[in-house]
ModelCIF file with pLDDT and N, C-alpha, C, O atoms, coordinates in Angstrom:
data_MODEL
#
_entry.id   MODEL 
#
_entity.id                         1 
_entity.type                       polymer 
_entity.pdbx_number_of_molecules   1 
#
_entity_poly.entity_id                      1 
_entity_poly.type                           'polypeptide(L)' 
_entity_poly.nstd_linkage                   no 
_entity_poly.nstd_monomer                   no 
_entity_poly.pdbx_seq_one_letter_code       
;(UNK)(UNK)(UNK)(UNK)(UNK)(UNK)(UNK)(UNK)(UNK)(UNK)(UNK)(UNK)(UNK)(UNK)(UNK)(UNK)
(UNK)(UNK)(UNK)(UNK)(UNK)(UNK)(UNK)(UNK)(UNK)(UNK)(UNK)(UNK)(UNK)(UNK)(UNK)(UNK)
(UNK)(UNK)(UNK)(UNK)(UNK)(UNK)(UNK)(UNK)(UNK)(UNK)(UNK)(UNK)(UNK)(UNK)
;
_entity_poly.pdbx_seq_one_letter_code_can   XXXXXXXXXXXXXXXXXXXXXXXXXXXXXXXXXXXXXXXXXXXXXX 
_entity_poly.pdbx_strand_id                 A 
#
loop_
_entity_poly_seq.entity_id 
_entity_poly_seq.num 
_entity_poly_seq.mon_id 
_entity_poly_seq.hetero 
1 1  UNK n 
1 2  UNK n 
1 3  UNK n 
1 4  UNK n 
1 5  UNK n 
1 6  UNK n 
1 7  UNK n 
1 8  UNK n 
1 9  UNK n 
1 10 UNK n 
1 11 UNK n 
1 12 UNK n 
1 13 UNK n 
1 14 UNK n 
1 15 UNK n 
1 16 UNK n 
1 17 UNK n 
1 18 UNK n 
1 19 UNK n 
1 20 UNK n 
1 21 UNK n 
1 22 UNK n 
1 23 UNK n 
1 24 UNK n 
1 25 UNK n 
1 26 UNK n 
1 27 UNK n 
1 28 UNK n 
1 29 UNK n 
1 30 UNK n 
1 31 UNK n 
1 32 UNK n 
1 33 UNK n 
1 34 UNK n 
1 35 UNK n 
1 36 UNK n 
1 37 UNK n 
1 38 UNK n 
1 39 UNK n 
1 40 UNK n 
1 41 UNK n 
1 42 UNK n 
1 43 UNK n 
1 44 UNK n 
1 45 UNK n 
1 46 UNK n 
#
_struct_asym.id          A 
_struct_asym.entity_id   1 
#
loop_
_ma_qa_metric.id 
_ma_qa_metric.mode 
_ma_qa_metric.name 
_ma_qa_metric.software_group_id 
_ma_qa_metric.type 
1 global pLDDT . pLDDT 
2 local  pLDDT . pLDDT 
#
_ma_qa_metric_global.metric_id      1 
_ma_qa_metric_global.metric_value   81.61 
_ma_qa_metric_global.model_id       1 
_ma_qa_metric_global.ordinal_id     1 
#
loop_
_ma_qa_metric_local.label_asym_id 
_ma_qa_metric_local.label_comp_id 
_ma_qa_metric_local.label_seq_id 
_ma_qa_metric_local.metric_id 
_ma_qa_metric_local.metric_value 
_ma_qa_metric_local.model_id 
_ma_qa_metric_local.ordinal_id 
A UNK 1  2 84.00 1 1  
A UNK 2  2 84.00 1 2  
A UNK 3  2 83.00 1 3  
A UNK 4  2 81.00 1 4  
A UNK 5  2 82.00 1 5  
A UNK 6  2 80.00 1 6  
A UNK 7  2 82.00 1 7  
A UNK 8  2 81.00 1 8  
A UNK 9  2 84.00 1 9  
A UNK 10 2 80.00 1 10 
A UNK 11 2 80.00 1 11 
A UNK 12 2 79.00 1 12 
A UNK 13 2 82.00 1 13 
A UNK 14 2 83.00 1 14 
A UNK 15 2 85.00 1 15 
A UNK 16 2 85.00 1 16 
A UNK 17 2 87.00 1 17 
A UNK 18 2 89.00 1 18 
A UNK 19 2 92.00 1 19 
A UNK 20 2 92.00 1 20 
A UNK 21 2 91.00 1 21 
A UNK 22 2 93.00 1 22 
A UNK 23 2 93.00 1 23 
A UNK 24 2 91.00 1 24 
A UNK 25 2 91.00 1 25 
A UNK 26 2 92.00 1 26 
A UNK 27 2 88.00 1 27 
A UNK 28 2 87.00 1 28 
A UNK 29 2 88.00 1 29 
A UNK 30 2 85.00 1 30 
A UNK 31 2 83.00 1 31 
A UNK 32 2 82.00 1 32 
A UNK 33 2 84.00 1 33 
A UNK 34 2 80.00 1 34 
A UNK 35 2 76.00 1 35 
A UNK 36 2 76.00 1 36 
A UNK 37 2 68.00 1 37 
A UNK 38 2 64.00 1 38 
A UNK 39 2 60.00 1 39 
A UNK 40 2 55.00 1 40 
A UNK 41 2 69.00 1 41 
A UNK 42 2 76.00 1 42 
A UNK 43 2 77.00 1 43 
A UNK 44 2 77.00 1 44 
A UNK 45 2 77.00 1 45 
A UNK 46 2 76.00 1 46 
#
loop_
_atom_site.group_PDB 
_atom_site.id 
_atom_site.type_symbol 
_atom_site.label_atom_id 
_atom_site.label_alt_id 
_atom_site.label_comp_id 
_atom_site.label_asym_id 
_atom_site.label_entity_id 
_atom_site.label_seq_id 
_atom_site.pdbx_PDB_ins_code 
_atom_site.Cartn_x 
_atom_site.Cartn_y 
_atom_site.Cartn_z 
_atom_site.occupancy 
_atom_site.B_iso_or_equiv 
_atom_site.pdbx_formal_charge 
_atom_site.auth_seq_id 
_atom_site.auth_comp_id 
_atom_site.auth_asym_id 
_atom_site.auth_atom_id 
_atom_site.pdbx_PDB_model_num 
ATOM 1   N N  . UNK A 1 1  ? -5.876  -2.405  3.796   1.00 84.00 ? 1  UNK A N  1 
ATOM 2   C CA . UNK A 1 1  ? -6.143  -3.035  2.500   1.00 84.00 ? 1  UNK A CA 1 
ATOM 3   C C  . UNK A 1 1  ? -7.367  -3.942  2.594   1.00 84.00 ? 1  UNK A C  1 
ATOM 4   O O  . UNK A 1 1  ? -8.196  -3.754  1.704   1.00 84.00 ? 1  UNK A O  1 
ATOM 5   N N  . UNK A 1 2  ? -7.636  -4.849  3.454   1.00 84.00 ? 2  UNK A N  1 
ATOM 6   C CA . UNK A 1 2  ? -8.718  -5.565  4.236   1.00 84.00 ? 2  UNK A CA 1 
ATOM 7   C C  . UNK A 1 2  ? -10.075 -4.643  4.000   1.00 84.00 ? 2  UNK A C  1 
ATOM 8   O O  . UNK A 1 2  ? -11.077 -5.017  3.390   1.00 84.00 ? 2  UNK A O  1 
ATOM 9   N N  . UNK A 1 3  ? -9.883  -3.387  4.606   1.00 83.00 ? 3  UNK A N  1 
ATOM 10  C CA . UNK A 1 3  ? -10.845 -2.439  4.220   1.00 83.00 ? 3  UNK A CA 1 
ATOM 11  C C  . UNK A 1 3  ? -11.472 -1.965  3.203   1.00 83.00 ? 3  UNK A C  1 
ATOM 12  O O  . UNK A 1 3  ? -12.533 -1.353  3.086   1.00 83.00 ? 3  UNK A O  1 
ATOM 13  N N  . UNK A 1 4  ? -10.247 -2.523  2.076   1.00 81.00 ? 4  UNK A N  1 
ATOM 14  C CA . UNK A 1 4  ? -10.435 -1.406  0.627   1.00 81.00 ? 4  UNK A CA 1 
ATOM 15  C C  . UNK A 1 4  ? -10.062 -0.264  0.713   1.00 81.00 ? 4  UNK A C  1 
ATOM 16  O O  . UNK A 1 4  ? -10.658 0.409   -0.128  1.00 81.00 ? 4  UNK A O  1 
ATOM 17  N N  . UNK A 1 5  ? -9.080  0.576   1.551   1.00 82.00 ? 5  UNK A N  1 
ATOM 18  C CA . UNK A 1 5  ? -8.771  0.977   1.773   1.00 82.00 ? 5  UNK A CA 1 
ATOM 19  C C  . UNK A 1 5  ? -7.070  1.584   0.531   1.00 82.00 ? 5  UNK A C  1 
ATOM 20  O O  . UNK A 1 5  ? -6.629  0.881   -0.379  1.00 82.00 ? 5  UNK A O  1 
ATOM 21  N N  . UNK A 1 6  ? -6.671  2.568   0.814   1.00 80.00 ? 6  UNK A N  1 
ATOM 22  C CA . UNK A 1 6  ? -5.369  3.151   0.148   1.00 80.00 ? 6  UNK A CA 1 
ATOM 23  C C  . UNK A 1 6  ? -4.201  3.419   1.277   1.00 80.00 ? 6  UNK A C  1 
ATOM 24  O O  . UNK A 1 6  ? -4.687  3.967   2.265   1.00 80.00 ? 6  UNK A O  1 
ATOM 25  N N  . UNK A 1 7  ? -2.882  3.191   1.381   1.00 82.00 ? 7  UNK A N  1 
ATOM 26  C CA . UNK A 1 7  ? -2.317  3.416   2.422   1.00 82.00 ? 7  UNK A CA 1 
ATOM 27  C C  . UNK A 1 7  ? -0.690  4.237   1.417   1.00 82.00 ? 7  UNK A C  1 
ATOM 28  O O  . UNK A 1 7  ? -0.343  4.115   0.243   1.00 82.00 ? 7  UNK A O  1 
ATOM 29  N N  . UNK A 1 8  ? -0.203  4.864   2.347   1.00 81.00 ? 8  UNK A N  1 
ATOM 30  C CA . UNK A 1 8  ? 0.890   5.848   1.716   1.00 81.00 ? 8  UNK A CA 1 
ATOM 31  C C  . UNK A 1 8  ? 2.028   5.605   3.018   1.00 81.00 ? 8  UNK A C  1 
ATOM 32  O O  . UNK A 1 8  ? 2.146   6.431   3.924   1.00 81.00 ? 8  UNK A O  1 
ATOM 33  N N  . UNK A 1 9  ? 2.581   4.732   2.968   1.00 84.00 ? 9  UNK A N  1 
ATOM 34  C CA . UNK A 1 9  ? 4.071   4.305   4.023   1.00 84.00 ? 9  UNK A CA 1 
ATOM 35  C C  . UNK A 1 9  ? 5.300   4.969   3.490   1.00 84.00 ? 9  UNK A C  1 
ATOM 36  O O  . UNK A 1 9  ? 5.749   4.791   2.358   1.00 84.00 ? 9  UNK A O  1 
ATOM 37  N N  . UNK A 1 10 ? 5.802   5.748   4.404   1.00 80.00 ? 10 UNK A N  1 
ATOM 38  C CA . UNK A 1 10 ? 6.414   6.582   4.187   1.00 80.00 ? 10 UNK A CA 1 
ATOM 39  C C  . UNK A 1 10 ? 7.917   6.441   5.386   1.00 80.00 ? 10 UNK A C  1 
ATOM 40  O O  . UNK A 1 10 ? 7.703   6.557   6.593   1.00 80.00 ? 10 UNK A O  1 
ATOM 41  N N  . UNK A 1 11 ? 9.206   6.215   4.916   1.00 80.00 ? 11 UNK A N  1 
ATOM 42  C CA . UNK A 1 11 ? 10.261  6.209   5.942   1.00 80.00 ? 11 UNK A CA 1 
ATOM 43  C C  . UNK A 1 11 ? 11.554  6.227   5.094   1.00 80.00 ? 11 UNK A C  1 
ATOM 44  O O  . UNK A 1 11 ? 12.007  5.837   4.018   1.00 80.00 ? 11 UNK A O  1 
ATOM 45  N N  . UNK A 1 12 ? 11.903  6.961   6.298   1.00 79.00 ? 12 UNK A N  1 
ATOM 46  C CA . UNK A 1 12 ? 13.345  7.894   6.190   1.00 79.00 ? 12 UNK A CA 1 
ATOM 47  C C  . UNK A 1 12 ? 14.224  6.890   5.655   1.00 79.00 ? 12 UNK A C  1 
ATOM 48  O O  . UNK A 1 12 ? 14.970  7.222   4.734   1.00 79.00 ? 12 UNK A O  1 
ATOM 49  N N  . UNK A 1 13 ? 14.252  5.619   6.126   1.00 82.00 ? 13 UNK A N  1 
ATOM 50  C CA . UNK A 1 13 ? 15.093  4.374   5.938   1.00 82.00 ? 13 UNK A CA 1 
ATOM 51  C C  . UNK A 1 13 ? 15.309  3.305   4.708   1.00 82.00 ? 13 UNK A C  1 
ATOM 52  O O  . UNK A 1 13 ? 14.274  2.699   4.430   1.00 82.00 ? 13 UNK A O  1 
ATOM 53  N N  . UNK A 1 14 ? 15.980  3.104   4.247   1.00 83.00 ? 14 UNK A N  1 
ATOM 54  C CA . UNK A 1 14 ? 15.162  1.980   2.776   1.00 83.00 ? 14 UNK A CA 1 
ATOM 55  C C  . UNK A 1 14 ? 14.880  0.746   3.494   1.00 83.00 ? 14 UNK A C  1 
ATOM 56  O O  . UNK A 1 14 ? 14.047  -0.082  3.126   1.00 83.00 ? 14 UNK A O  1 
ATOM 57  N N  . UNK A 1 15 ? 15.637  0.653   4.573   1.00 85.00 ? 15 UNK A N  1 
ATOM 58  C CA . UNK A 1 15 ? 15.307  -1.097  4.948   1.00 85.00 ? 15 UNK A CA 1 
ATOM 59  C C  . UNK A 1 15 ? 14.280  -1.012  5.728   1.00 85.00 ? 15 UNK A C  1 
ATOM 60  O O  . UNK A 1 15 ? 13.754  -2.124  5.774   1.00 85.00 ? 15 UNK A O  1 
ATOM 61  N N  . UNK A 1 16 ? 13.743  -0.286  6.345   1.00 85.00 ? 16 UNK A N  1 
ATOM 62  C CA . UNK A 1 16 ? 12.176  0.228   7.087   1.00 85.00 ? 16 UNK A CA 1 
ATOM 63  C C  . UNK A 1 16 ? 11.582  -0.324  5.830   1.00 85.00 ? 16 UNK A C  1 
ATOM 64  O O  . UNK A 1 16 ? 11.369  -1.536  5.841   1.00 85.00 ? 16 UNK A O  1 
ATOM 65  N N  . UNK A 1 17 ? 11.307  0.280   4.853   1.00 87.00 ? 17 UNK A N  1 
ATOM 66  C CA . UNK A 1 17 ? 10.493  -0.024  3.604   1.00 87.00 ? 17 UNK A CA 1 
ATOM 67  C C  . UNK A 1 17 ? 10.630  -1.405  3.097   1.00 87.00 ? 17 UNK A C  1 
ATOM 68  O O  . UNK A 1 17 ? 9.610   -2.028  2.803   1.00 87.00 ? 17 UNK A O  1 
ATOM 69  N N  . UNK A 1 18 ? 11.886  -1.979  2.957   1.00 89.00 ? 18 UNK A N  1 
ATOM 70  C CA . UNK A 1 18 ? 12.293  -3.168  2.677   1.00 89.00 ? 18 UNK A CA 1 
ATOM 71  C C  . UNK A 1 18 ? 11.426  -4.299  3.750   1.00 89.00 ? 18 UNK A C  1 
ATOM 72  O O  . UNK A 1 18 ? 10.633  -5.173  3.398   1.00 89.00 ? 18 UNK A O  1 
ATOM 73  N N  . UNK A 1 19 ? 11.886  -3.939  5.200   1.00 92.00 ? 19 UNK A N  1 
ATOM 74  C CA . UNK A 1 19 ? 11.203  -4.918  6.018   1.00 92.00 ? 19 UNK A CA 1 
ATOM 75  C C  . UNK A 1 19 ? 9.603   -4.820  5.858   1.00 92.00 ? 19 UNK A C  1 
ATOM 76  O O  . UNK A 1 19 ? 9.004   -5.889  5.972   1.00 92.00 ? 19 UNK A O  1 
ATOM 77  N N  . UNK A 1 20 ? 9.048   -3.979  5.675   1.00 92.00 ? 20 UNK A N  1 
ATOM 78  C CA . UNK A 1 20 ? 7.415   -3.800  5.793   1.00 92.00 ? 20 UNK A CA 1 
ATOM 79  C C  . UNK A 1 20 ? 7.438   -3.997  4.198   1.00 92.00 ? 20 UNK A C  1 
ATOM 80  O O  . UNK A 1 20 ? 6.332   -3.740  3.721   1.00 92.00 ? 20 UNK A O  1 
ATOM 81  N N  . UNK A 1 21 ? 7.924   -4.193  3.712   1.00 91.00 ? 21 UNK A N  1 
ATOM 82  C CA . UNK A 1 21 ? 7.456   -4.745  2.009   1.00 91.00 ? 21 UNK A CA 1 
ATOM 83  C C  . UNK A 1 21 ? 7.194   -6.136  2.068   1.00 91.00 ? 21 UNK A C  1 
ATOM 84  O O  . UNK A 1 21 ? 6.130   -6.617  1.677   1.00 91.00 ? 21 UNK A O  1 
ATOM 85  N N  . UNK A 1 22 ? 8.307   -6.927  2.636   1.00 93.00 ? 22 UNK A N  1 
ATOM 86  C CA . UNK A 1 22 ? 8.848   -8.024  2.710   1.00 93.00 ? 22 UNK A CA 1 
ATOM 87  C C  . UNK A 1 22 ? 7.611   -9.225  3.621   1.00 93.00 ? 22 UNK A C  1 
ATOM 88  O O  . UNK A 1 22 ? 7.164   -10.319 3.275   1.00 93.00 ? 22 UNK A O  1 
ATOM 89  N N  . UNK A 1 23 ? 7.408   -8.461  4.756   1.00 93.00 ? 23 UNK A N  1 
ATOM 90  C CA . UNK A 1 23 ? 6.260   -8.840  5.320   1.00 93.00 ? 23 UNK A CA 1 
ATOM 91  C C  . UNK A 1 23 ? 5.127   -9.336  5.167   1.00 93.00 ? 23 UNK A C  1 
ATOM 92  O O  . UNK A 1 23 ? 4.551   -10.305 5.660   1.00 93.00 ? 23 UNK A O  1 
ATOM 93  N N  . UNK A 1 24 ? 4.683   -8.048  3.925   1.00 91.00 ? 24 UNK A N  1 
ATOM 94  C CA . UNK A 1 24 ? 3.251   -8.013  3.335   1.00 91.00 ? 24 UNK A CA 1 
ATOM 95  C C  . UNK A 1 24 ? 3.431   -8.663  2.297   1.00 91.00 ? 24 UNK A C  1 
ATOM 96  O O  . UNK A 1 24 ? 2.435   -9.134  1.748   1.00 91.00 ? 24 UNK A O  1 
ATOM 97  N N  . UNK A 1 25 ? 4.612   -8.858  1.780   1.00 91.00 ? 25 UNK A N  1 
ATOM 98  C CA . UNK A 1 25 ? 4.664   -10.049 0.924   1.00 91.00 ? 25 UNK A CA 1 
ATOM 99  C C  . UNK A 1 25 ? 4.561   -11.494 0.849   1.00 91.00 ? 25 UNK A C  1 
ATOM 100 O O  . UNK A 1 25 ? 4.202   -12.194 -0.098  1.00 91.00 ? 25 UNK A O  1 
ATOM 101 N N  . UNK A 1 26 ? 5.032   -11.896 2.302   1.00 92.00 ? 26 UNK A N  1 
ATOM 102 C CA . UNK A 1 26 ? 4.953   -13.126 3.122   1.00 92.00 ? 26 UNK A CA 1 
ATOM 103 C C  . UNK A 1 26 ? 3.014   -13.284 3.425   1.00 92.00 ? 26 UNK A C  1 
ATOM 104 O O  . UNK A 1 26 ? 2.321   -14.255 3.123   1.00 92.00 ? 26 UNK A O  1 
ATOM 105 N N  . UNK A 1 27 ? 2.641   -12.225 3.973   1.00 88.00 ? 27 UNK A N  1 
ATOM 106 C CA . UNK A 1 27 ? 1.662   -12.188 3.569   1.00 88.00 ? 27 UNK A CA 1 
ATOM 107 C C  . UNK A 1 27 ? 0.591   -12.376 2.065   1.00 88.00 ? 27 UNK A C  1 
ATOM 108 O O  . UNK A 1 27 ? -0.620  -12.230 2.230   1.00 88.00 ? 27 UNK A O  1 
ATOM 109 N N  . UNK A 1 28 ? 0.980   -12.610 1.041   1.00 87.00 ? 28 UNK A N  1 
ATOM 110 C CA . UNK A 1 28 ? -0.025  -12.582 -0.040  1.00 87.00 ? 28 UNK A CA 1 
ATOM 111 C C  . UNK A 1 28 ? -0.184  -11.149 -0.482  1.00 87.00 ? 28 UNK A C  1 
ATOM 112 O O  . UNK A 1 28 ? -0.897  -11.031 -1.478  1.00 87.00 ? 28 UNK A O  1 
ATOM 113 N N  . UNK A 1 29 ? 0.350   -9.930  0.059   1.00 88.00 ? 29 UNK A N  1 
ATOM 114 C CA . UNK A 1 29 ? -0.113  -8.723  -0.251  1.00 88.00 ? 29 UNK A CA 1 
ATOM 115 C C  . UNK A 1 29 ? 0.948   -7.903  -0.783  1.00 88.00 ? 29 UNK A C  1 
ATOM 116 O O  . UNK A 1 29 ? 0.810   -6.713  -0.501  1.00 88.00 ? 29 UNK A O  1 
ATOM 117 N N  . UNK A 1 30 ? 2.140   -8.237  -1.587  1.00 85.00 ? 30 UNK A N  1 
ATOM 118 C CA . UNK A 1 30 ? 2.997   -7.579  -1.967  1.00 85.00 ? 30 UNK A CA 1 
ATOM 119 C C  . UNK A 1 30 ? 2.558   -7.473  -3.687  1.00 85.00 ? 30 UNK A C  1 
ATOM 120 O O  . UNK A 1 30 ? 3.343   -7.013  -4.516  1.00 85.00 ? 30 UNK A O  1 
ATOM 121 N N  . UNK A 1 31 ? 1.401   -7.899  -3.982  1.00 83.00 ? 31 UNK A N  1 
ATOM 122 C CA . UNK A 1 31 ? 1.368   -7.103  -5.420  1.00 83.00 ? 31 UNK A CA 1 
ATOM 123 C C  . UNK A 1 31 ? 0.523   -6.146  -5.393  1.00 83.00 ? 31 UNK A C  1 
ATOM 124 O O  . UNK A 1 31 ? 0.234   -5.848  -6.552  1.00 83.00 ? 31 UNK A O  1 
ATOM 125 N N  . UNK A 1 32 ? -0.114  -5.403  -4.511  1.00 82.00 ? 32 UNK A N  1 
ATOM 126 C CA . UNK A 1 32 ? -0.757  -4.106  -3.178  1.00 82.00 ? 32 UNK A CA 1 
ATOM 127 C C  . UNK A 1 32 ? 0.260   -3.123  -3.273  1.00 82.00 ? 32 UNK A C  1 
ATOM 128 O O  . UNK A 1 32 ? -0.108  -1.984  -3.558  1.00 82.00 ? 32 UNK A O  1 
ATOM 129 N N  . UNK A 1 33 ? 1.540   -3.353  -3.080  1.00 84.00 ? 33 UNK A N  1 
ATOM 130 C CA . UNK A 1 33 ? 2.821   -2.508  -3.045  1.00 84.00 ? 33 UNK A CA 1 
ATOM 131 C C  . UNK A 1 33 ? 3.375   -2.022  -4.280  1.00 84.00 ? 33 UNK A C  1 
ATOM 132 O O  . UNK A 1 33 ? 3.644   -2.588  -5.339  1.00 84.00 ? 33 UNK A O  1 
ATOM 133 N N  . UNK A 1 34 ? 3.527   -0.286  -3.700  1.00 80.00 ? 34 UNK A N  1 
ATOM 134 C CA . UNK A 1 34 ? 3.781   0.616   -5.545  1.00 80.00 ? 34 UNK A CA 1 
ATOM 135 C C  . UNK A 1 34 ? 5.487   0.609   -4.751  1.00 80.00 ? 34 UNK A C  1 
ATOM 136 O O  . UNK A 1 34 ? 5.753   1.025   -3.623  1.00 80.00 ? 34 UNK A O  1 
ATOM 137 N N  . UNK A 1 35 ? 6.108   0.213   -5.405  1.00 76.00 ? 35 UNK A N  1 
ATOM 138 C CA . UNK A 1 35 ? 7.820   0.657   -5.039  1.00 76.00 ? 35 UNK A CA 1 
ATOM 139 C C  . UNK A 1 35 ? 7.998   2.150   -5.778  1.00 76.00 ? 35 UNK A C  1 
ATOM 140 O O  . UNK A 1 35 ? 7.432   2.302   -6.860  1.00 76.00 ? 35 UNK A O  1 
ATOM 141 N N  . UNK A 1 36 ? 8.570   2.963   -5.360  1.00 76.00 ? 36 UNK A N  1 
ATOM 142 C CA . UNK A 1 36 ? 8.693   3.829   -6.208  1.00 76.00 ? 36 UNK A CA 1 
ATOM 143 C C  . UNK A 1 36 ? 10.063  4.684   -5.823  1.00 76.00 ? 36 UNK A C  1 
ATOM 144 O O  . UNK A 1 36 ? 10.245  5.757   -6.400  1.00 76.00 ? 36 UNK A O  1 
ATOM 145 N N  . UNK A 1 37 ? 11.238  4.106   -4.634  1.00 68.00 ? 37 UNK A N  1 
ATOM 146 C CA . UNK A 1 37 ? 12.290  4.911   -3.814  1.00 68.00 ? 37 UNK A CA 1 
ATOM 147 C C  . UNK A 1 37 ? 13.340  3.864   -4.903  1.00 68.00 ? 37 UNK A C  1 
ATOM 148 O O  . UNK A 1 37 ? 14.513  4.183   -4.710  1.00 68.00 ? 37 UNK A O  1 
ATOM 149 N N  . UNK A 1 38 ? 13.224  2.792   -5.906  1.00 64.00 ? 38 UNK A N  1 
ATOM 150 C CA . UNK A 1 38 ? 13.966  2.538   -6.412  1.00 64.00 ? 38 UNK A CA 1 
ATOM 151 C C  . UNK A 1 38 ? 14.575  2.872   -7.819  1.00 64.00 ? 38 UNK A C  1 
ATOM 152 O O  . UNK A 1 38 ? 14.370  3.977   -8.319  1.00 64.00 ? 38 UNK A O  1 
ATOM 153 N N  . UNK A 1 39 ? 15.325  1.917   -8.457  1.00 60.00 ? 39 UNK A N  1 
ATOM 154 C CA . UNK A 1 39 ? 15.592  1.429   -9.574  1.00 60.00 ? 39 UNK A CA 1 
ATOM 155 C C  . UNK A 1 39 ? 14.456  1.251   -10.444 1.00 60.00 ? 39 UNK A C  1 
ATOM 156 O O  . UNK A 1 39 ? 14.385  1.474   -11.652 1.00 60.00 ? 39 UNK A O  1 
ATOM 157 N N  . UNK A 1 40 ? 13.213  0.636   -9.321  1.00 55.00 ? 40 UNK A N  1 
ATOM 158 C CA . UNK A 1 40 ? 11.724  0.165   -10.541 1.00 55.00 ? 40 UNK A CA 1 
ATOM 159 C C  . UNK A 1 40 ? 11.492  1.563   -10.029 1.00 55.00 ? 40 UNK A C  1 
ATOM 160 O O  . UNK A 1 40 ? 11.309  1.537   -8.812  1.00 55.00 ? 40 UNK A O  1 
ATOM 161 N N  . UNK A 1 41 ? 11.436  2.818   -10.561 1.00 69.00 ? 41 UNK A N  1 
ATOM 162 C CA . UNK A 1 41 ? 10.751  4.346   -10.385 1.00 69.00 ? 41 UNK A CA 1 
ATOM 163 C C  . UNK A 1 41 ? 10.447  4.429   -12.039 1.00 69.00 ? 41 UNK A C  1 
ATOM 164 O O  . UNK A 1 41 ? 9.365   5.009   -12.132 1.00 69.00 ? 41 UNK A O  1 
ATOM 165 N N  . UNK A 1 42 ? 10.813  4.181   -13.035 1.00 76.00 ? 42 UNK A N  1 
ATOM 166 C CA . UNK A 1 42 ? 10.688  4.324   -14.453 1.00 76.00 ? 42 UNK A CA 1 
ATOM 167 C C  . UNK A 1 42 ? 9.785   4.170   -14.260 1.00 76.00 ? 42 UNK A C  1 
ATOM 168 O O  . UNK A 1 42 ? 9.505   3.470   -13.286 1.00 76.00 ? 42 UNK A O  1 
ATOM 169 N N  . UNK A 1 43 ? 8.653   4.794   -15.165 1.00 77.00 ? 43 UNK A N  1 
ATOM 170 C CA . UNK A 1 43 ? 7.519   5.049   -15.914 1.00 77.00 ? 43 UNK A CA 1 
ATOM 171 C C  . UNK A 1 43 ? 7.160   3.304   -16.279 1.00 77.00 ? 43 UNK A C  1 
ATOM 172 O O  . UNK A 1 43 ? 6.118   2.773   -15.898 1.00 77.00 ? 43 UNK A O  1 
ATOM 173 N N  . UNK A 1 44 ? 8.159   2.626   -17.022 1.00 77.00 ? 44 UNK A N  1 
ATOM 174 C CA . UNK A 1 44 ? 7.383   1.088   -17.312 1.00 77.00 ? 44 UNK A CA 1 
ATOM 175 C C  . UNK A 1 44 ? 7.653   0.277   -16.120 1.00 77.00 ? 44 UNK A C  1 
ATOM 176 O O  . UNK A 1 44 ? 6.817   -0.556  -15.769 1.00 77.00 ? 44 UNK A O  1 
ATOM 177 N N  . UNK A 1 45 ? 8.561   0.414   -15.575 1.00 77.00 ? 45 UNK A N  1 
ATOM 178 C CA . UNK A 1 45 ? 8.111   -0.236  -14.322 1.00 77.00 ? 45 UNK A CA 1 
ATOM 179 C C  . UNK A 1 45 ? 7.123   -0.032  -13.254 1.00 77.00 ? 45 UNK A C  1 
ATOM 180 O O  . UNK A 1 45 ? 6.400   -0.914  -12.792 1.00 77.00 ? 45 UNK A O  1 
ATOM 181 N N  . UNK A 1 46 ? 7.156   1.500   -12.812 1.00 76.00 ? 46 UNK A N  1 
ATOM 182 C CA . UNK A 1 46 ? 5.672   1.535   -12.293 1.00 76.00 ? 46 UNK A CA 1 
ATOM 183 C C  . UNK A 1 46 ? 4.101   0.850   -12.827 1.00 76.00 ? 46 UNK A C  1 
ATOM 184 O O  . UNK A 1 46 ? 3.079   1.069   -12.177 1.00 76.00 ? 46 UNK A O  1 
#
């Protein structure tokens, strides 16, 4: 992301996704993050 870059994280697990969401959020970079394995998958939430 630093780069300008696009990244596509991909895992079998939800809490894999959960922990590396969570992270980059602690970081400043969780509005970077498309959720899309949830509940927010609707069209207005995306």
């Amino acid at each position: 992301l630093g780069r300008g870059e696009r990244e596509l994280f991909v895992a079998e697990k939800r809490a894999a996704l959960s922990v590396v969401r969570r992270r980059l959020e602690r970081d400043g970079l969780g509005p970077f993050c498309l959720e899309l394995h949830s509940n927010r998958s609707s069209k207005s939430e995306v």
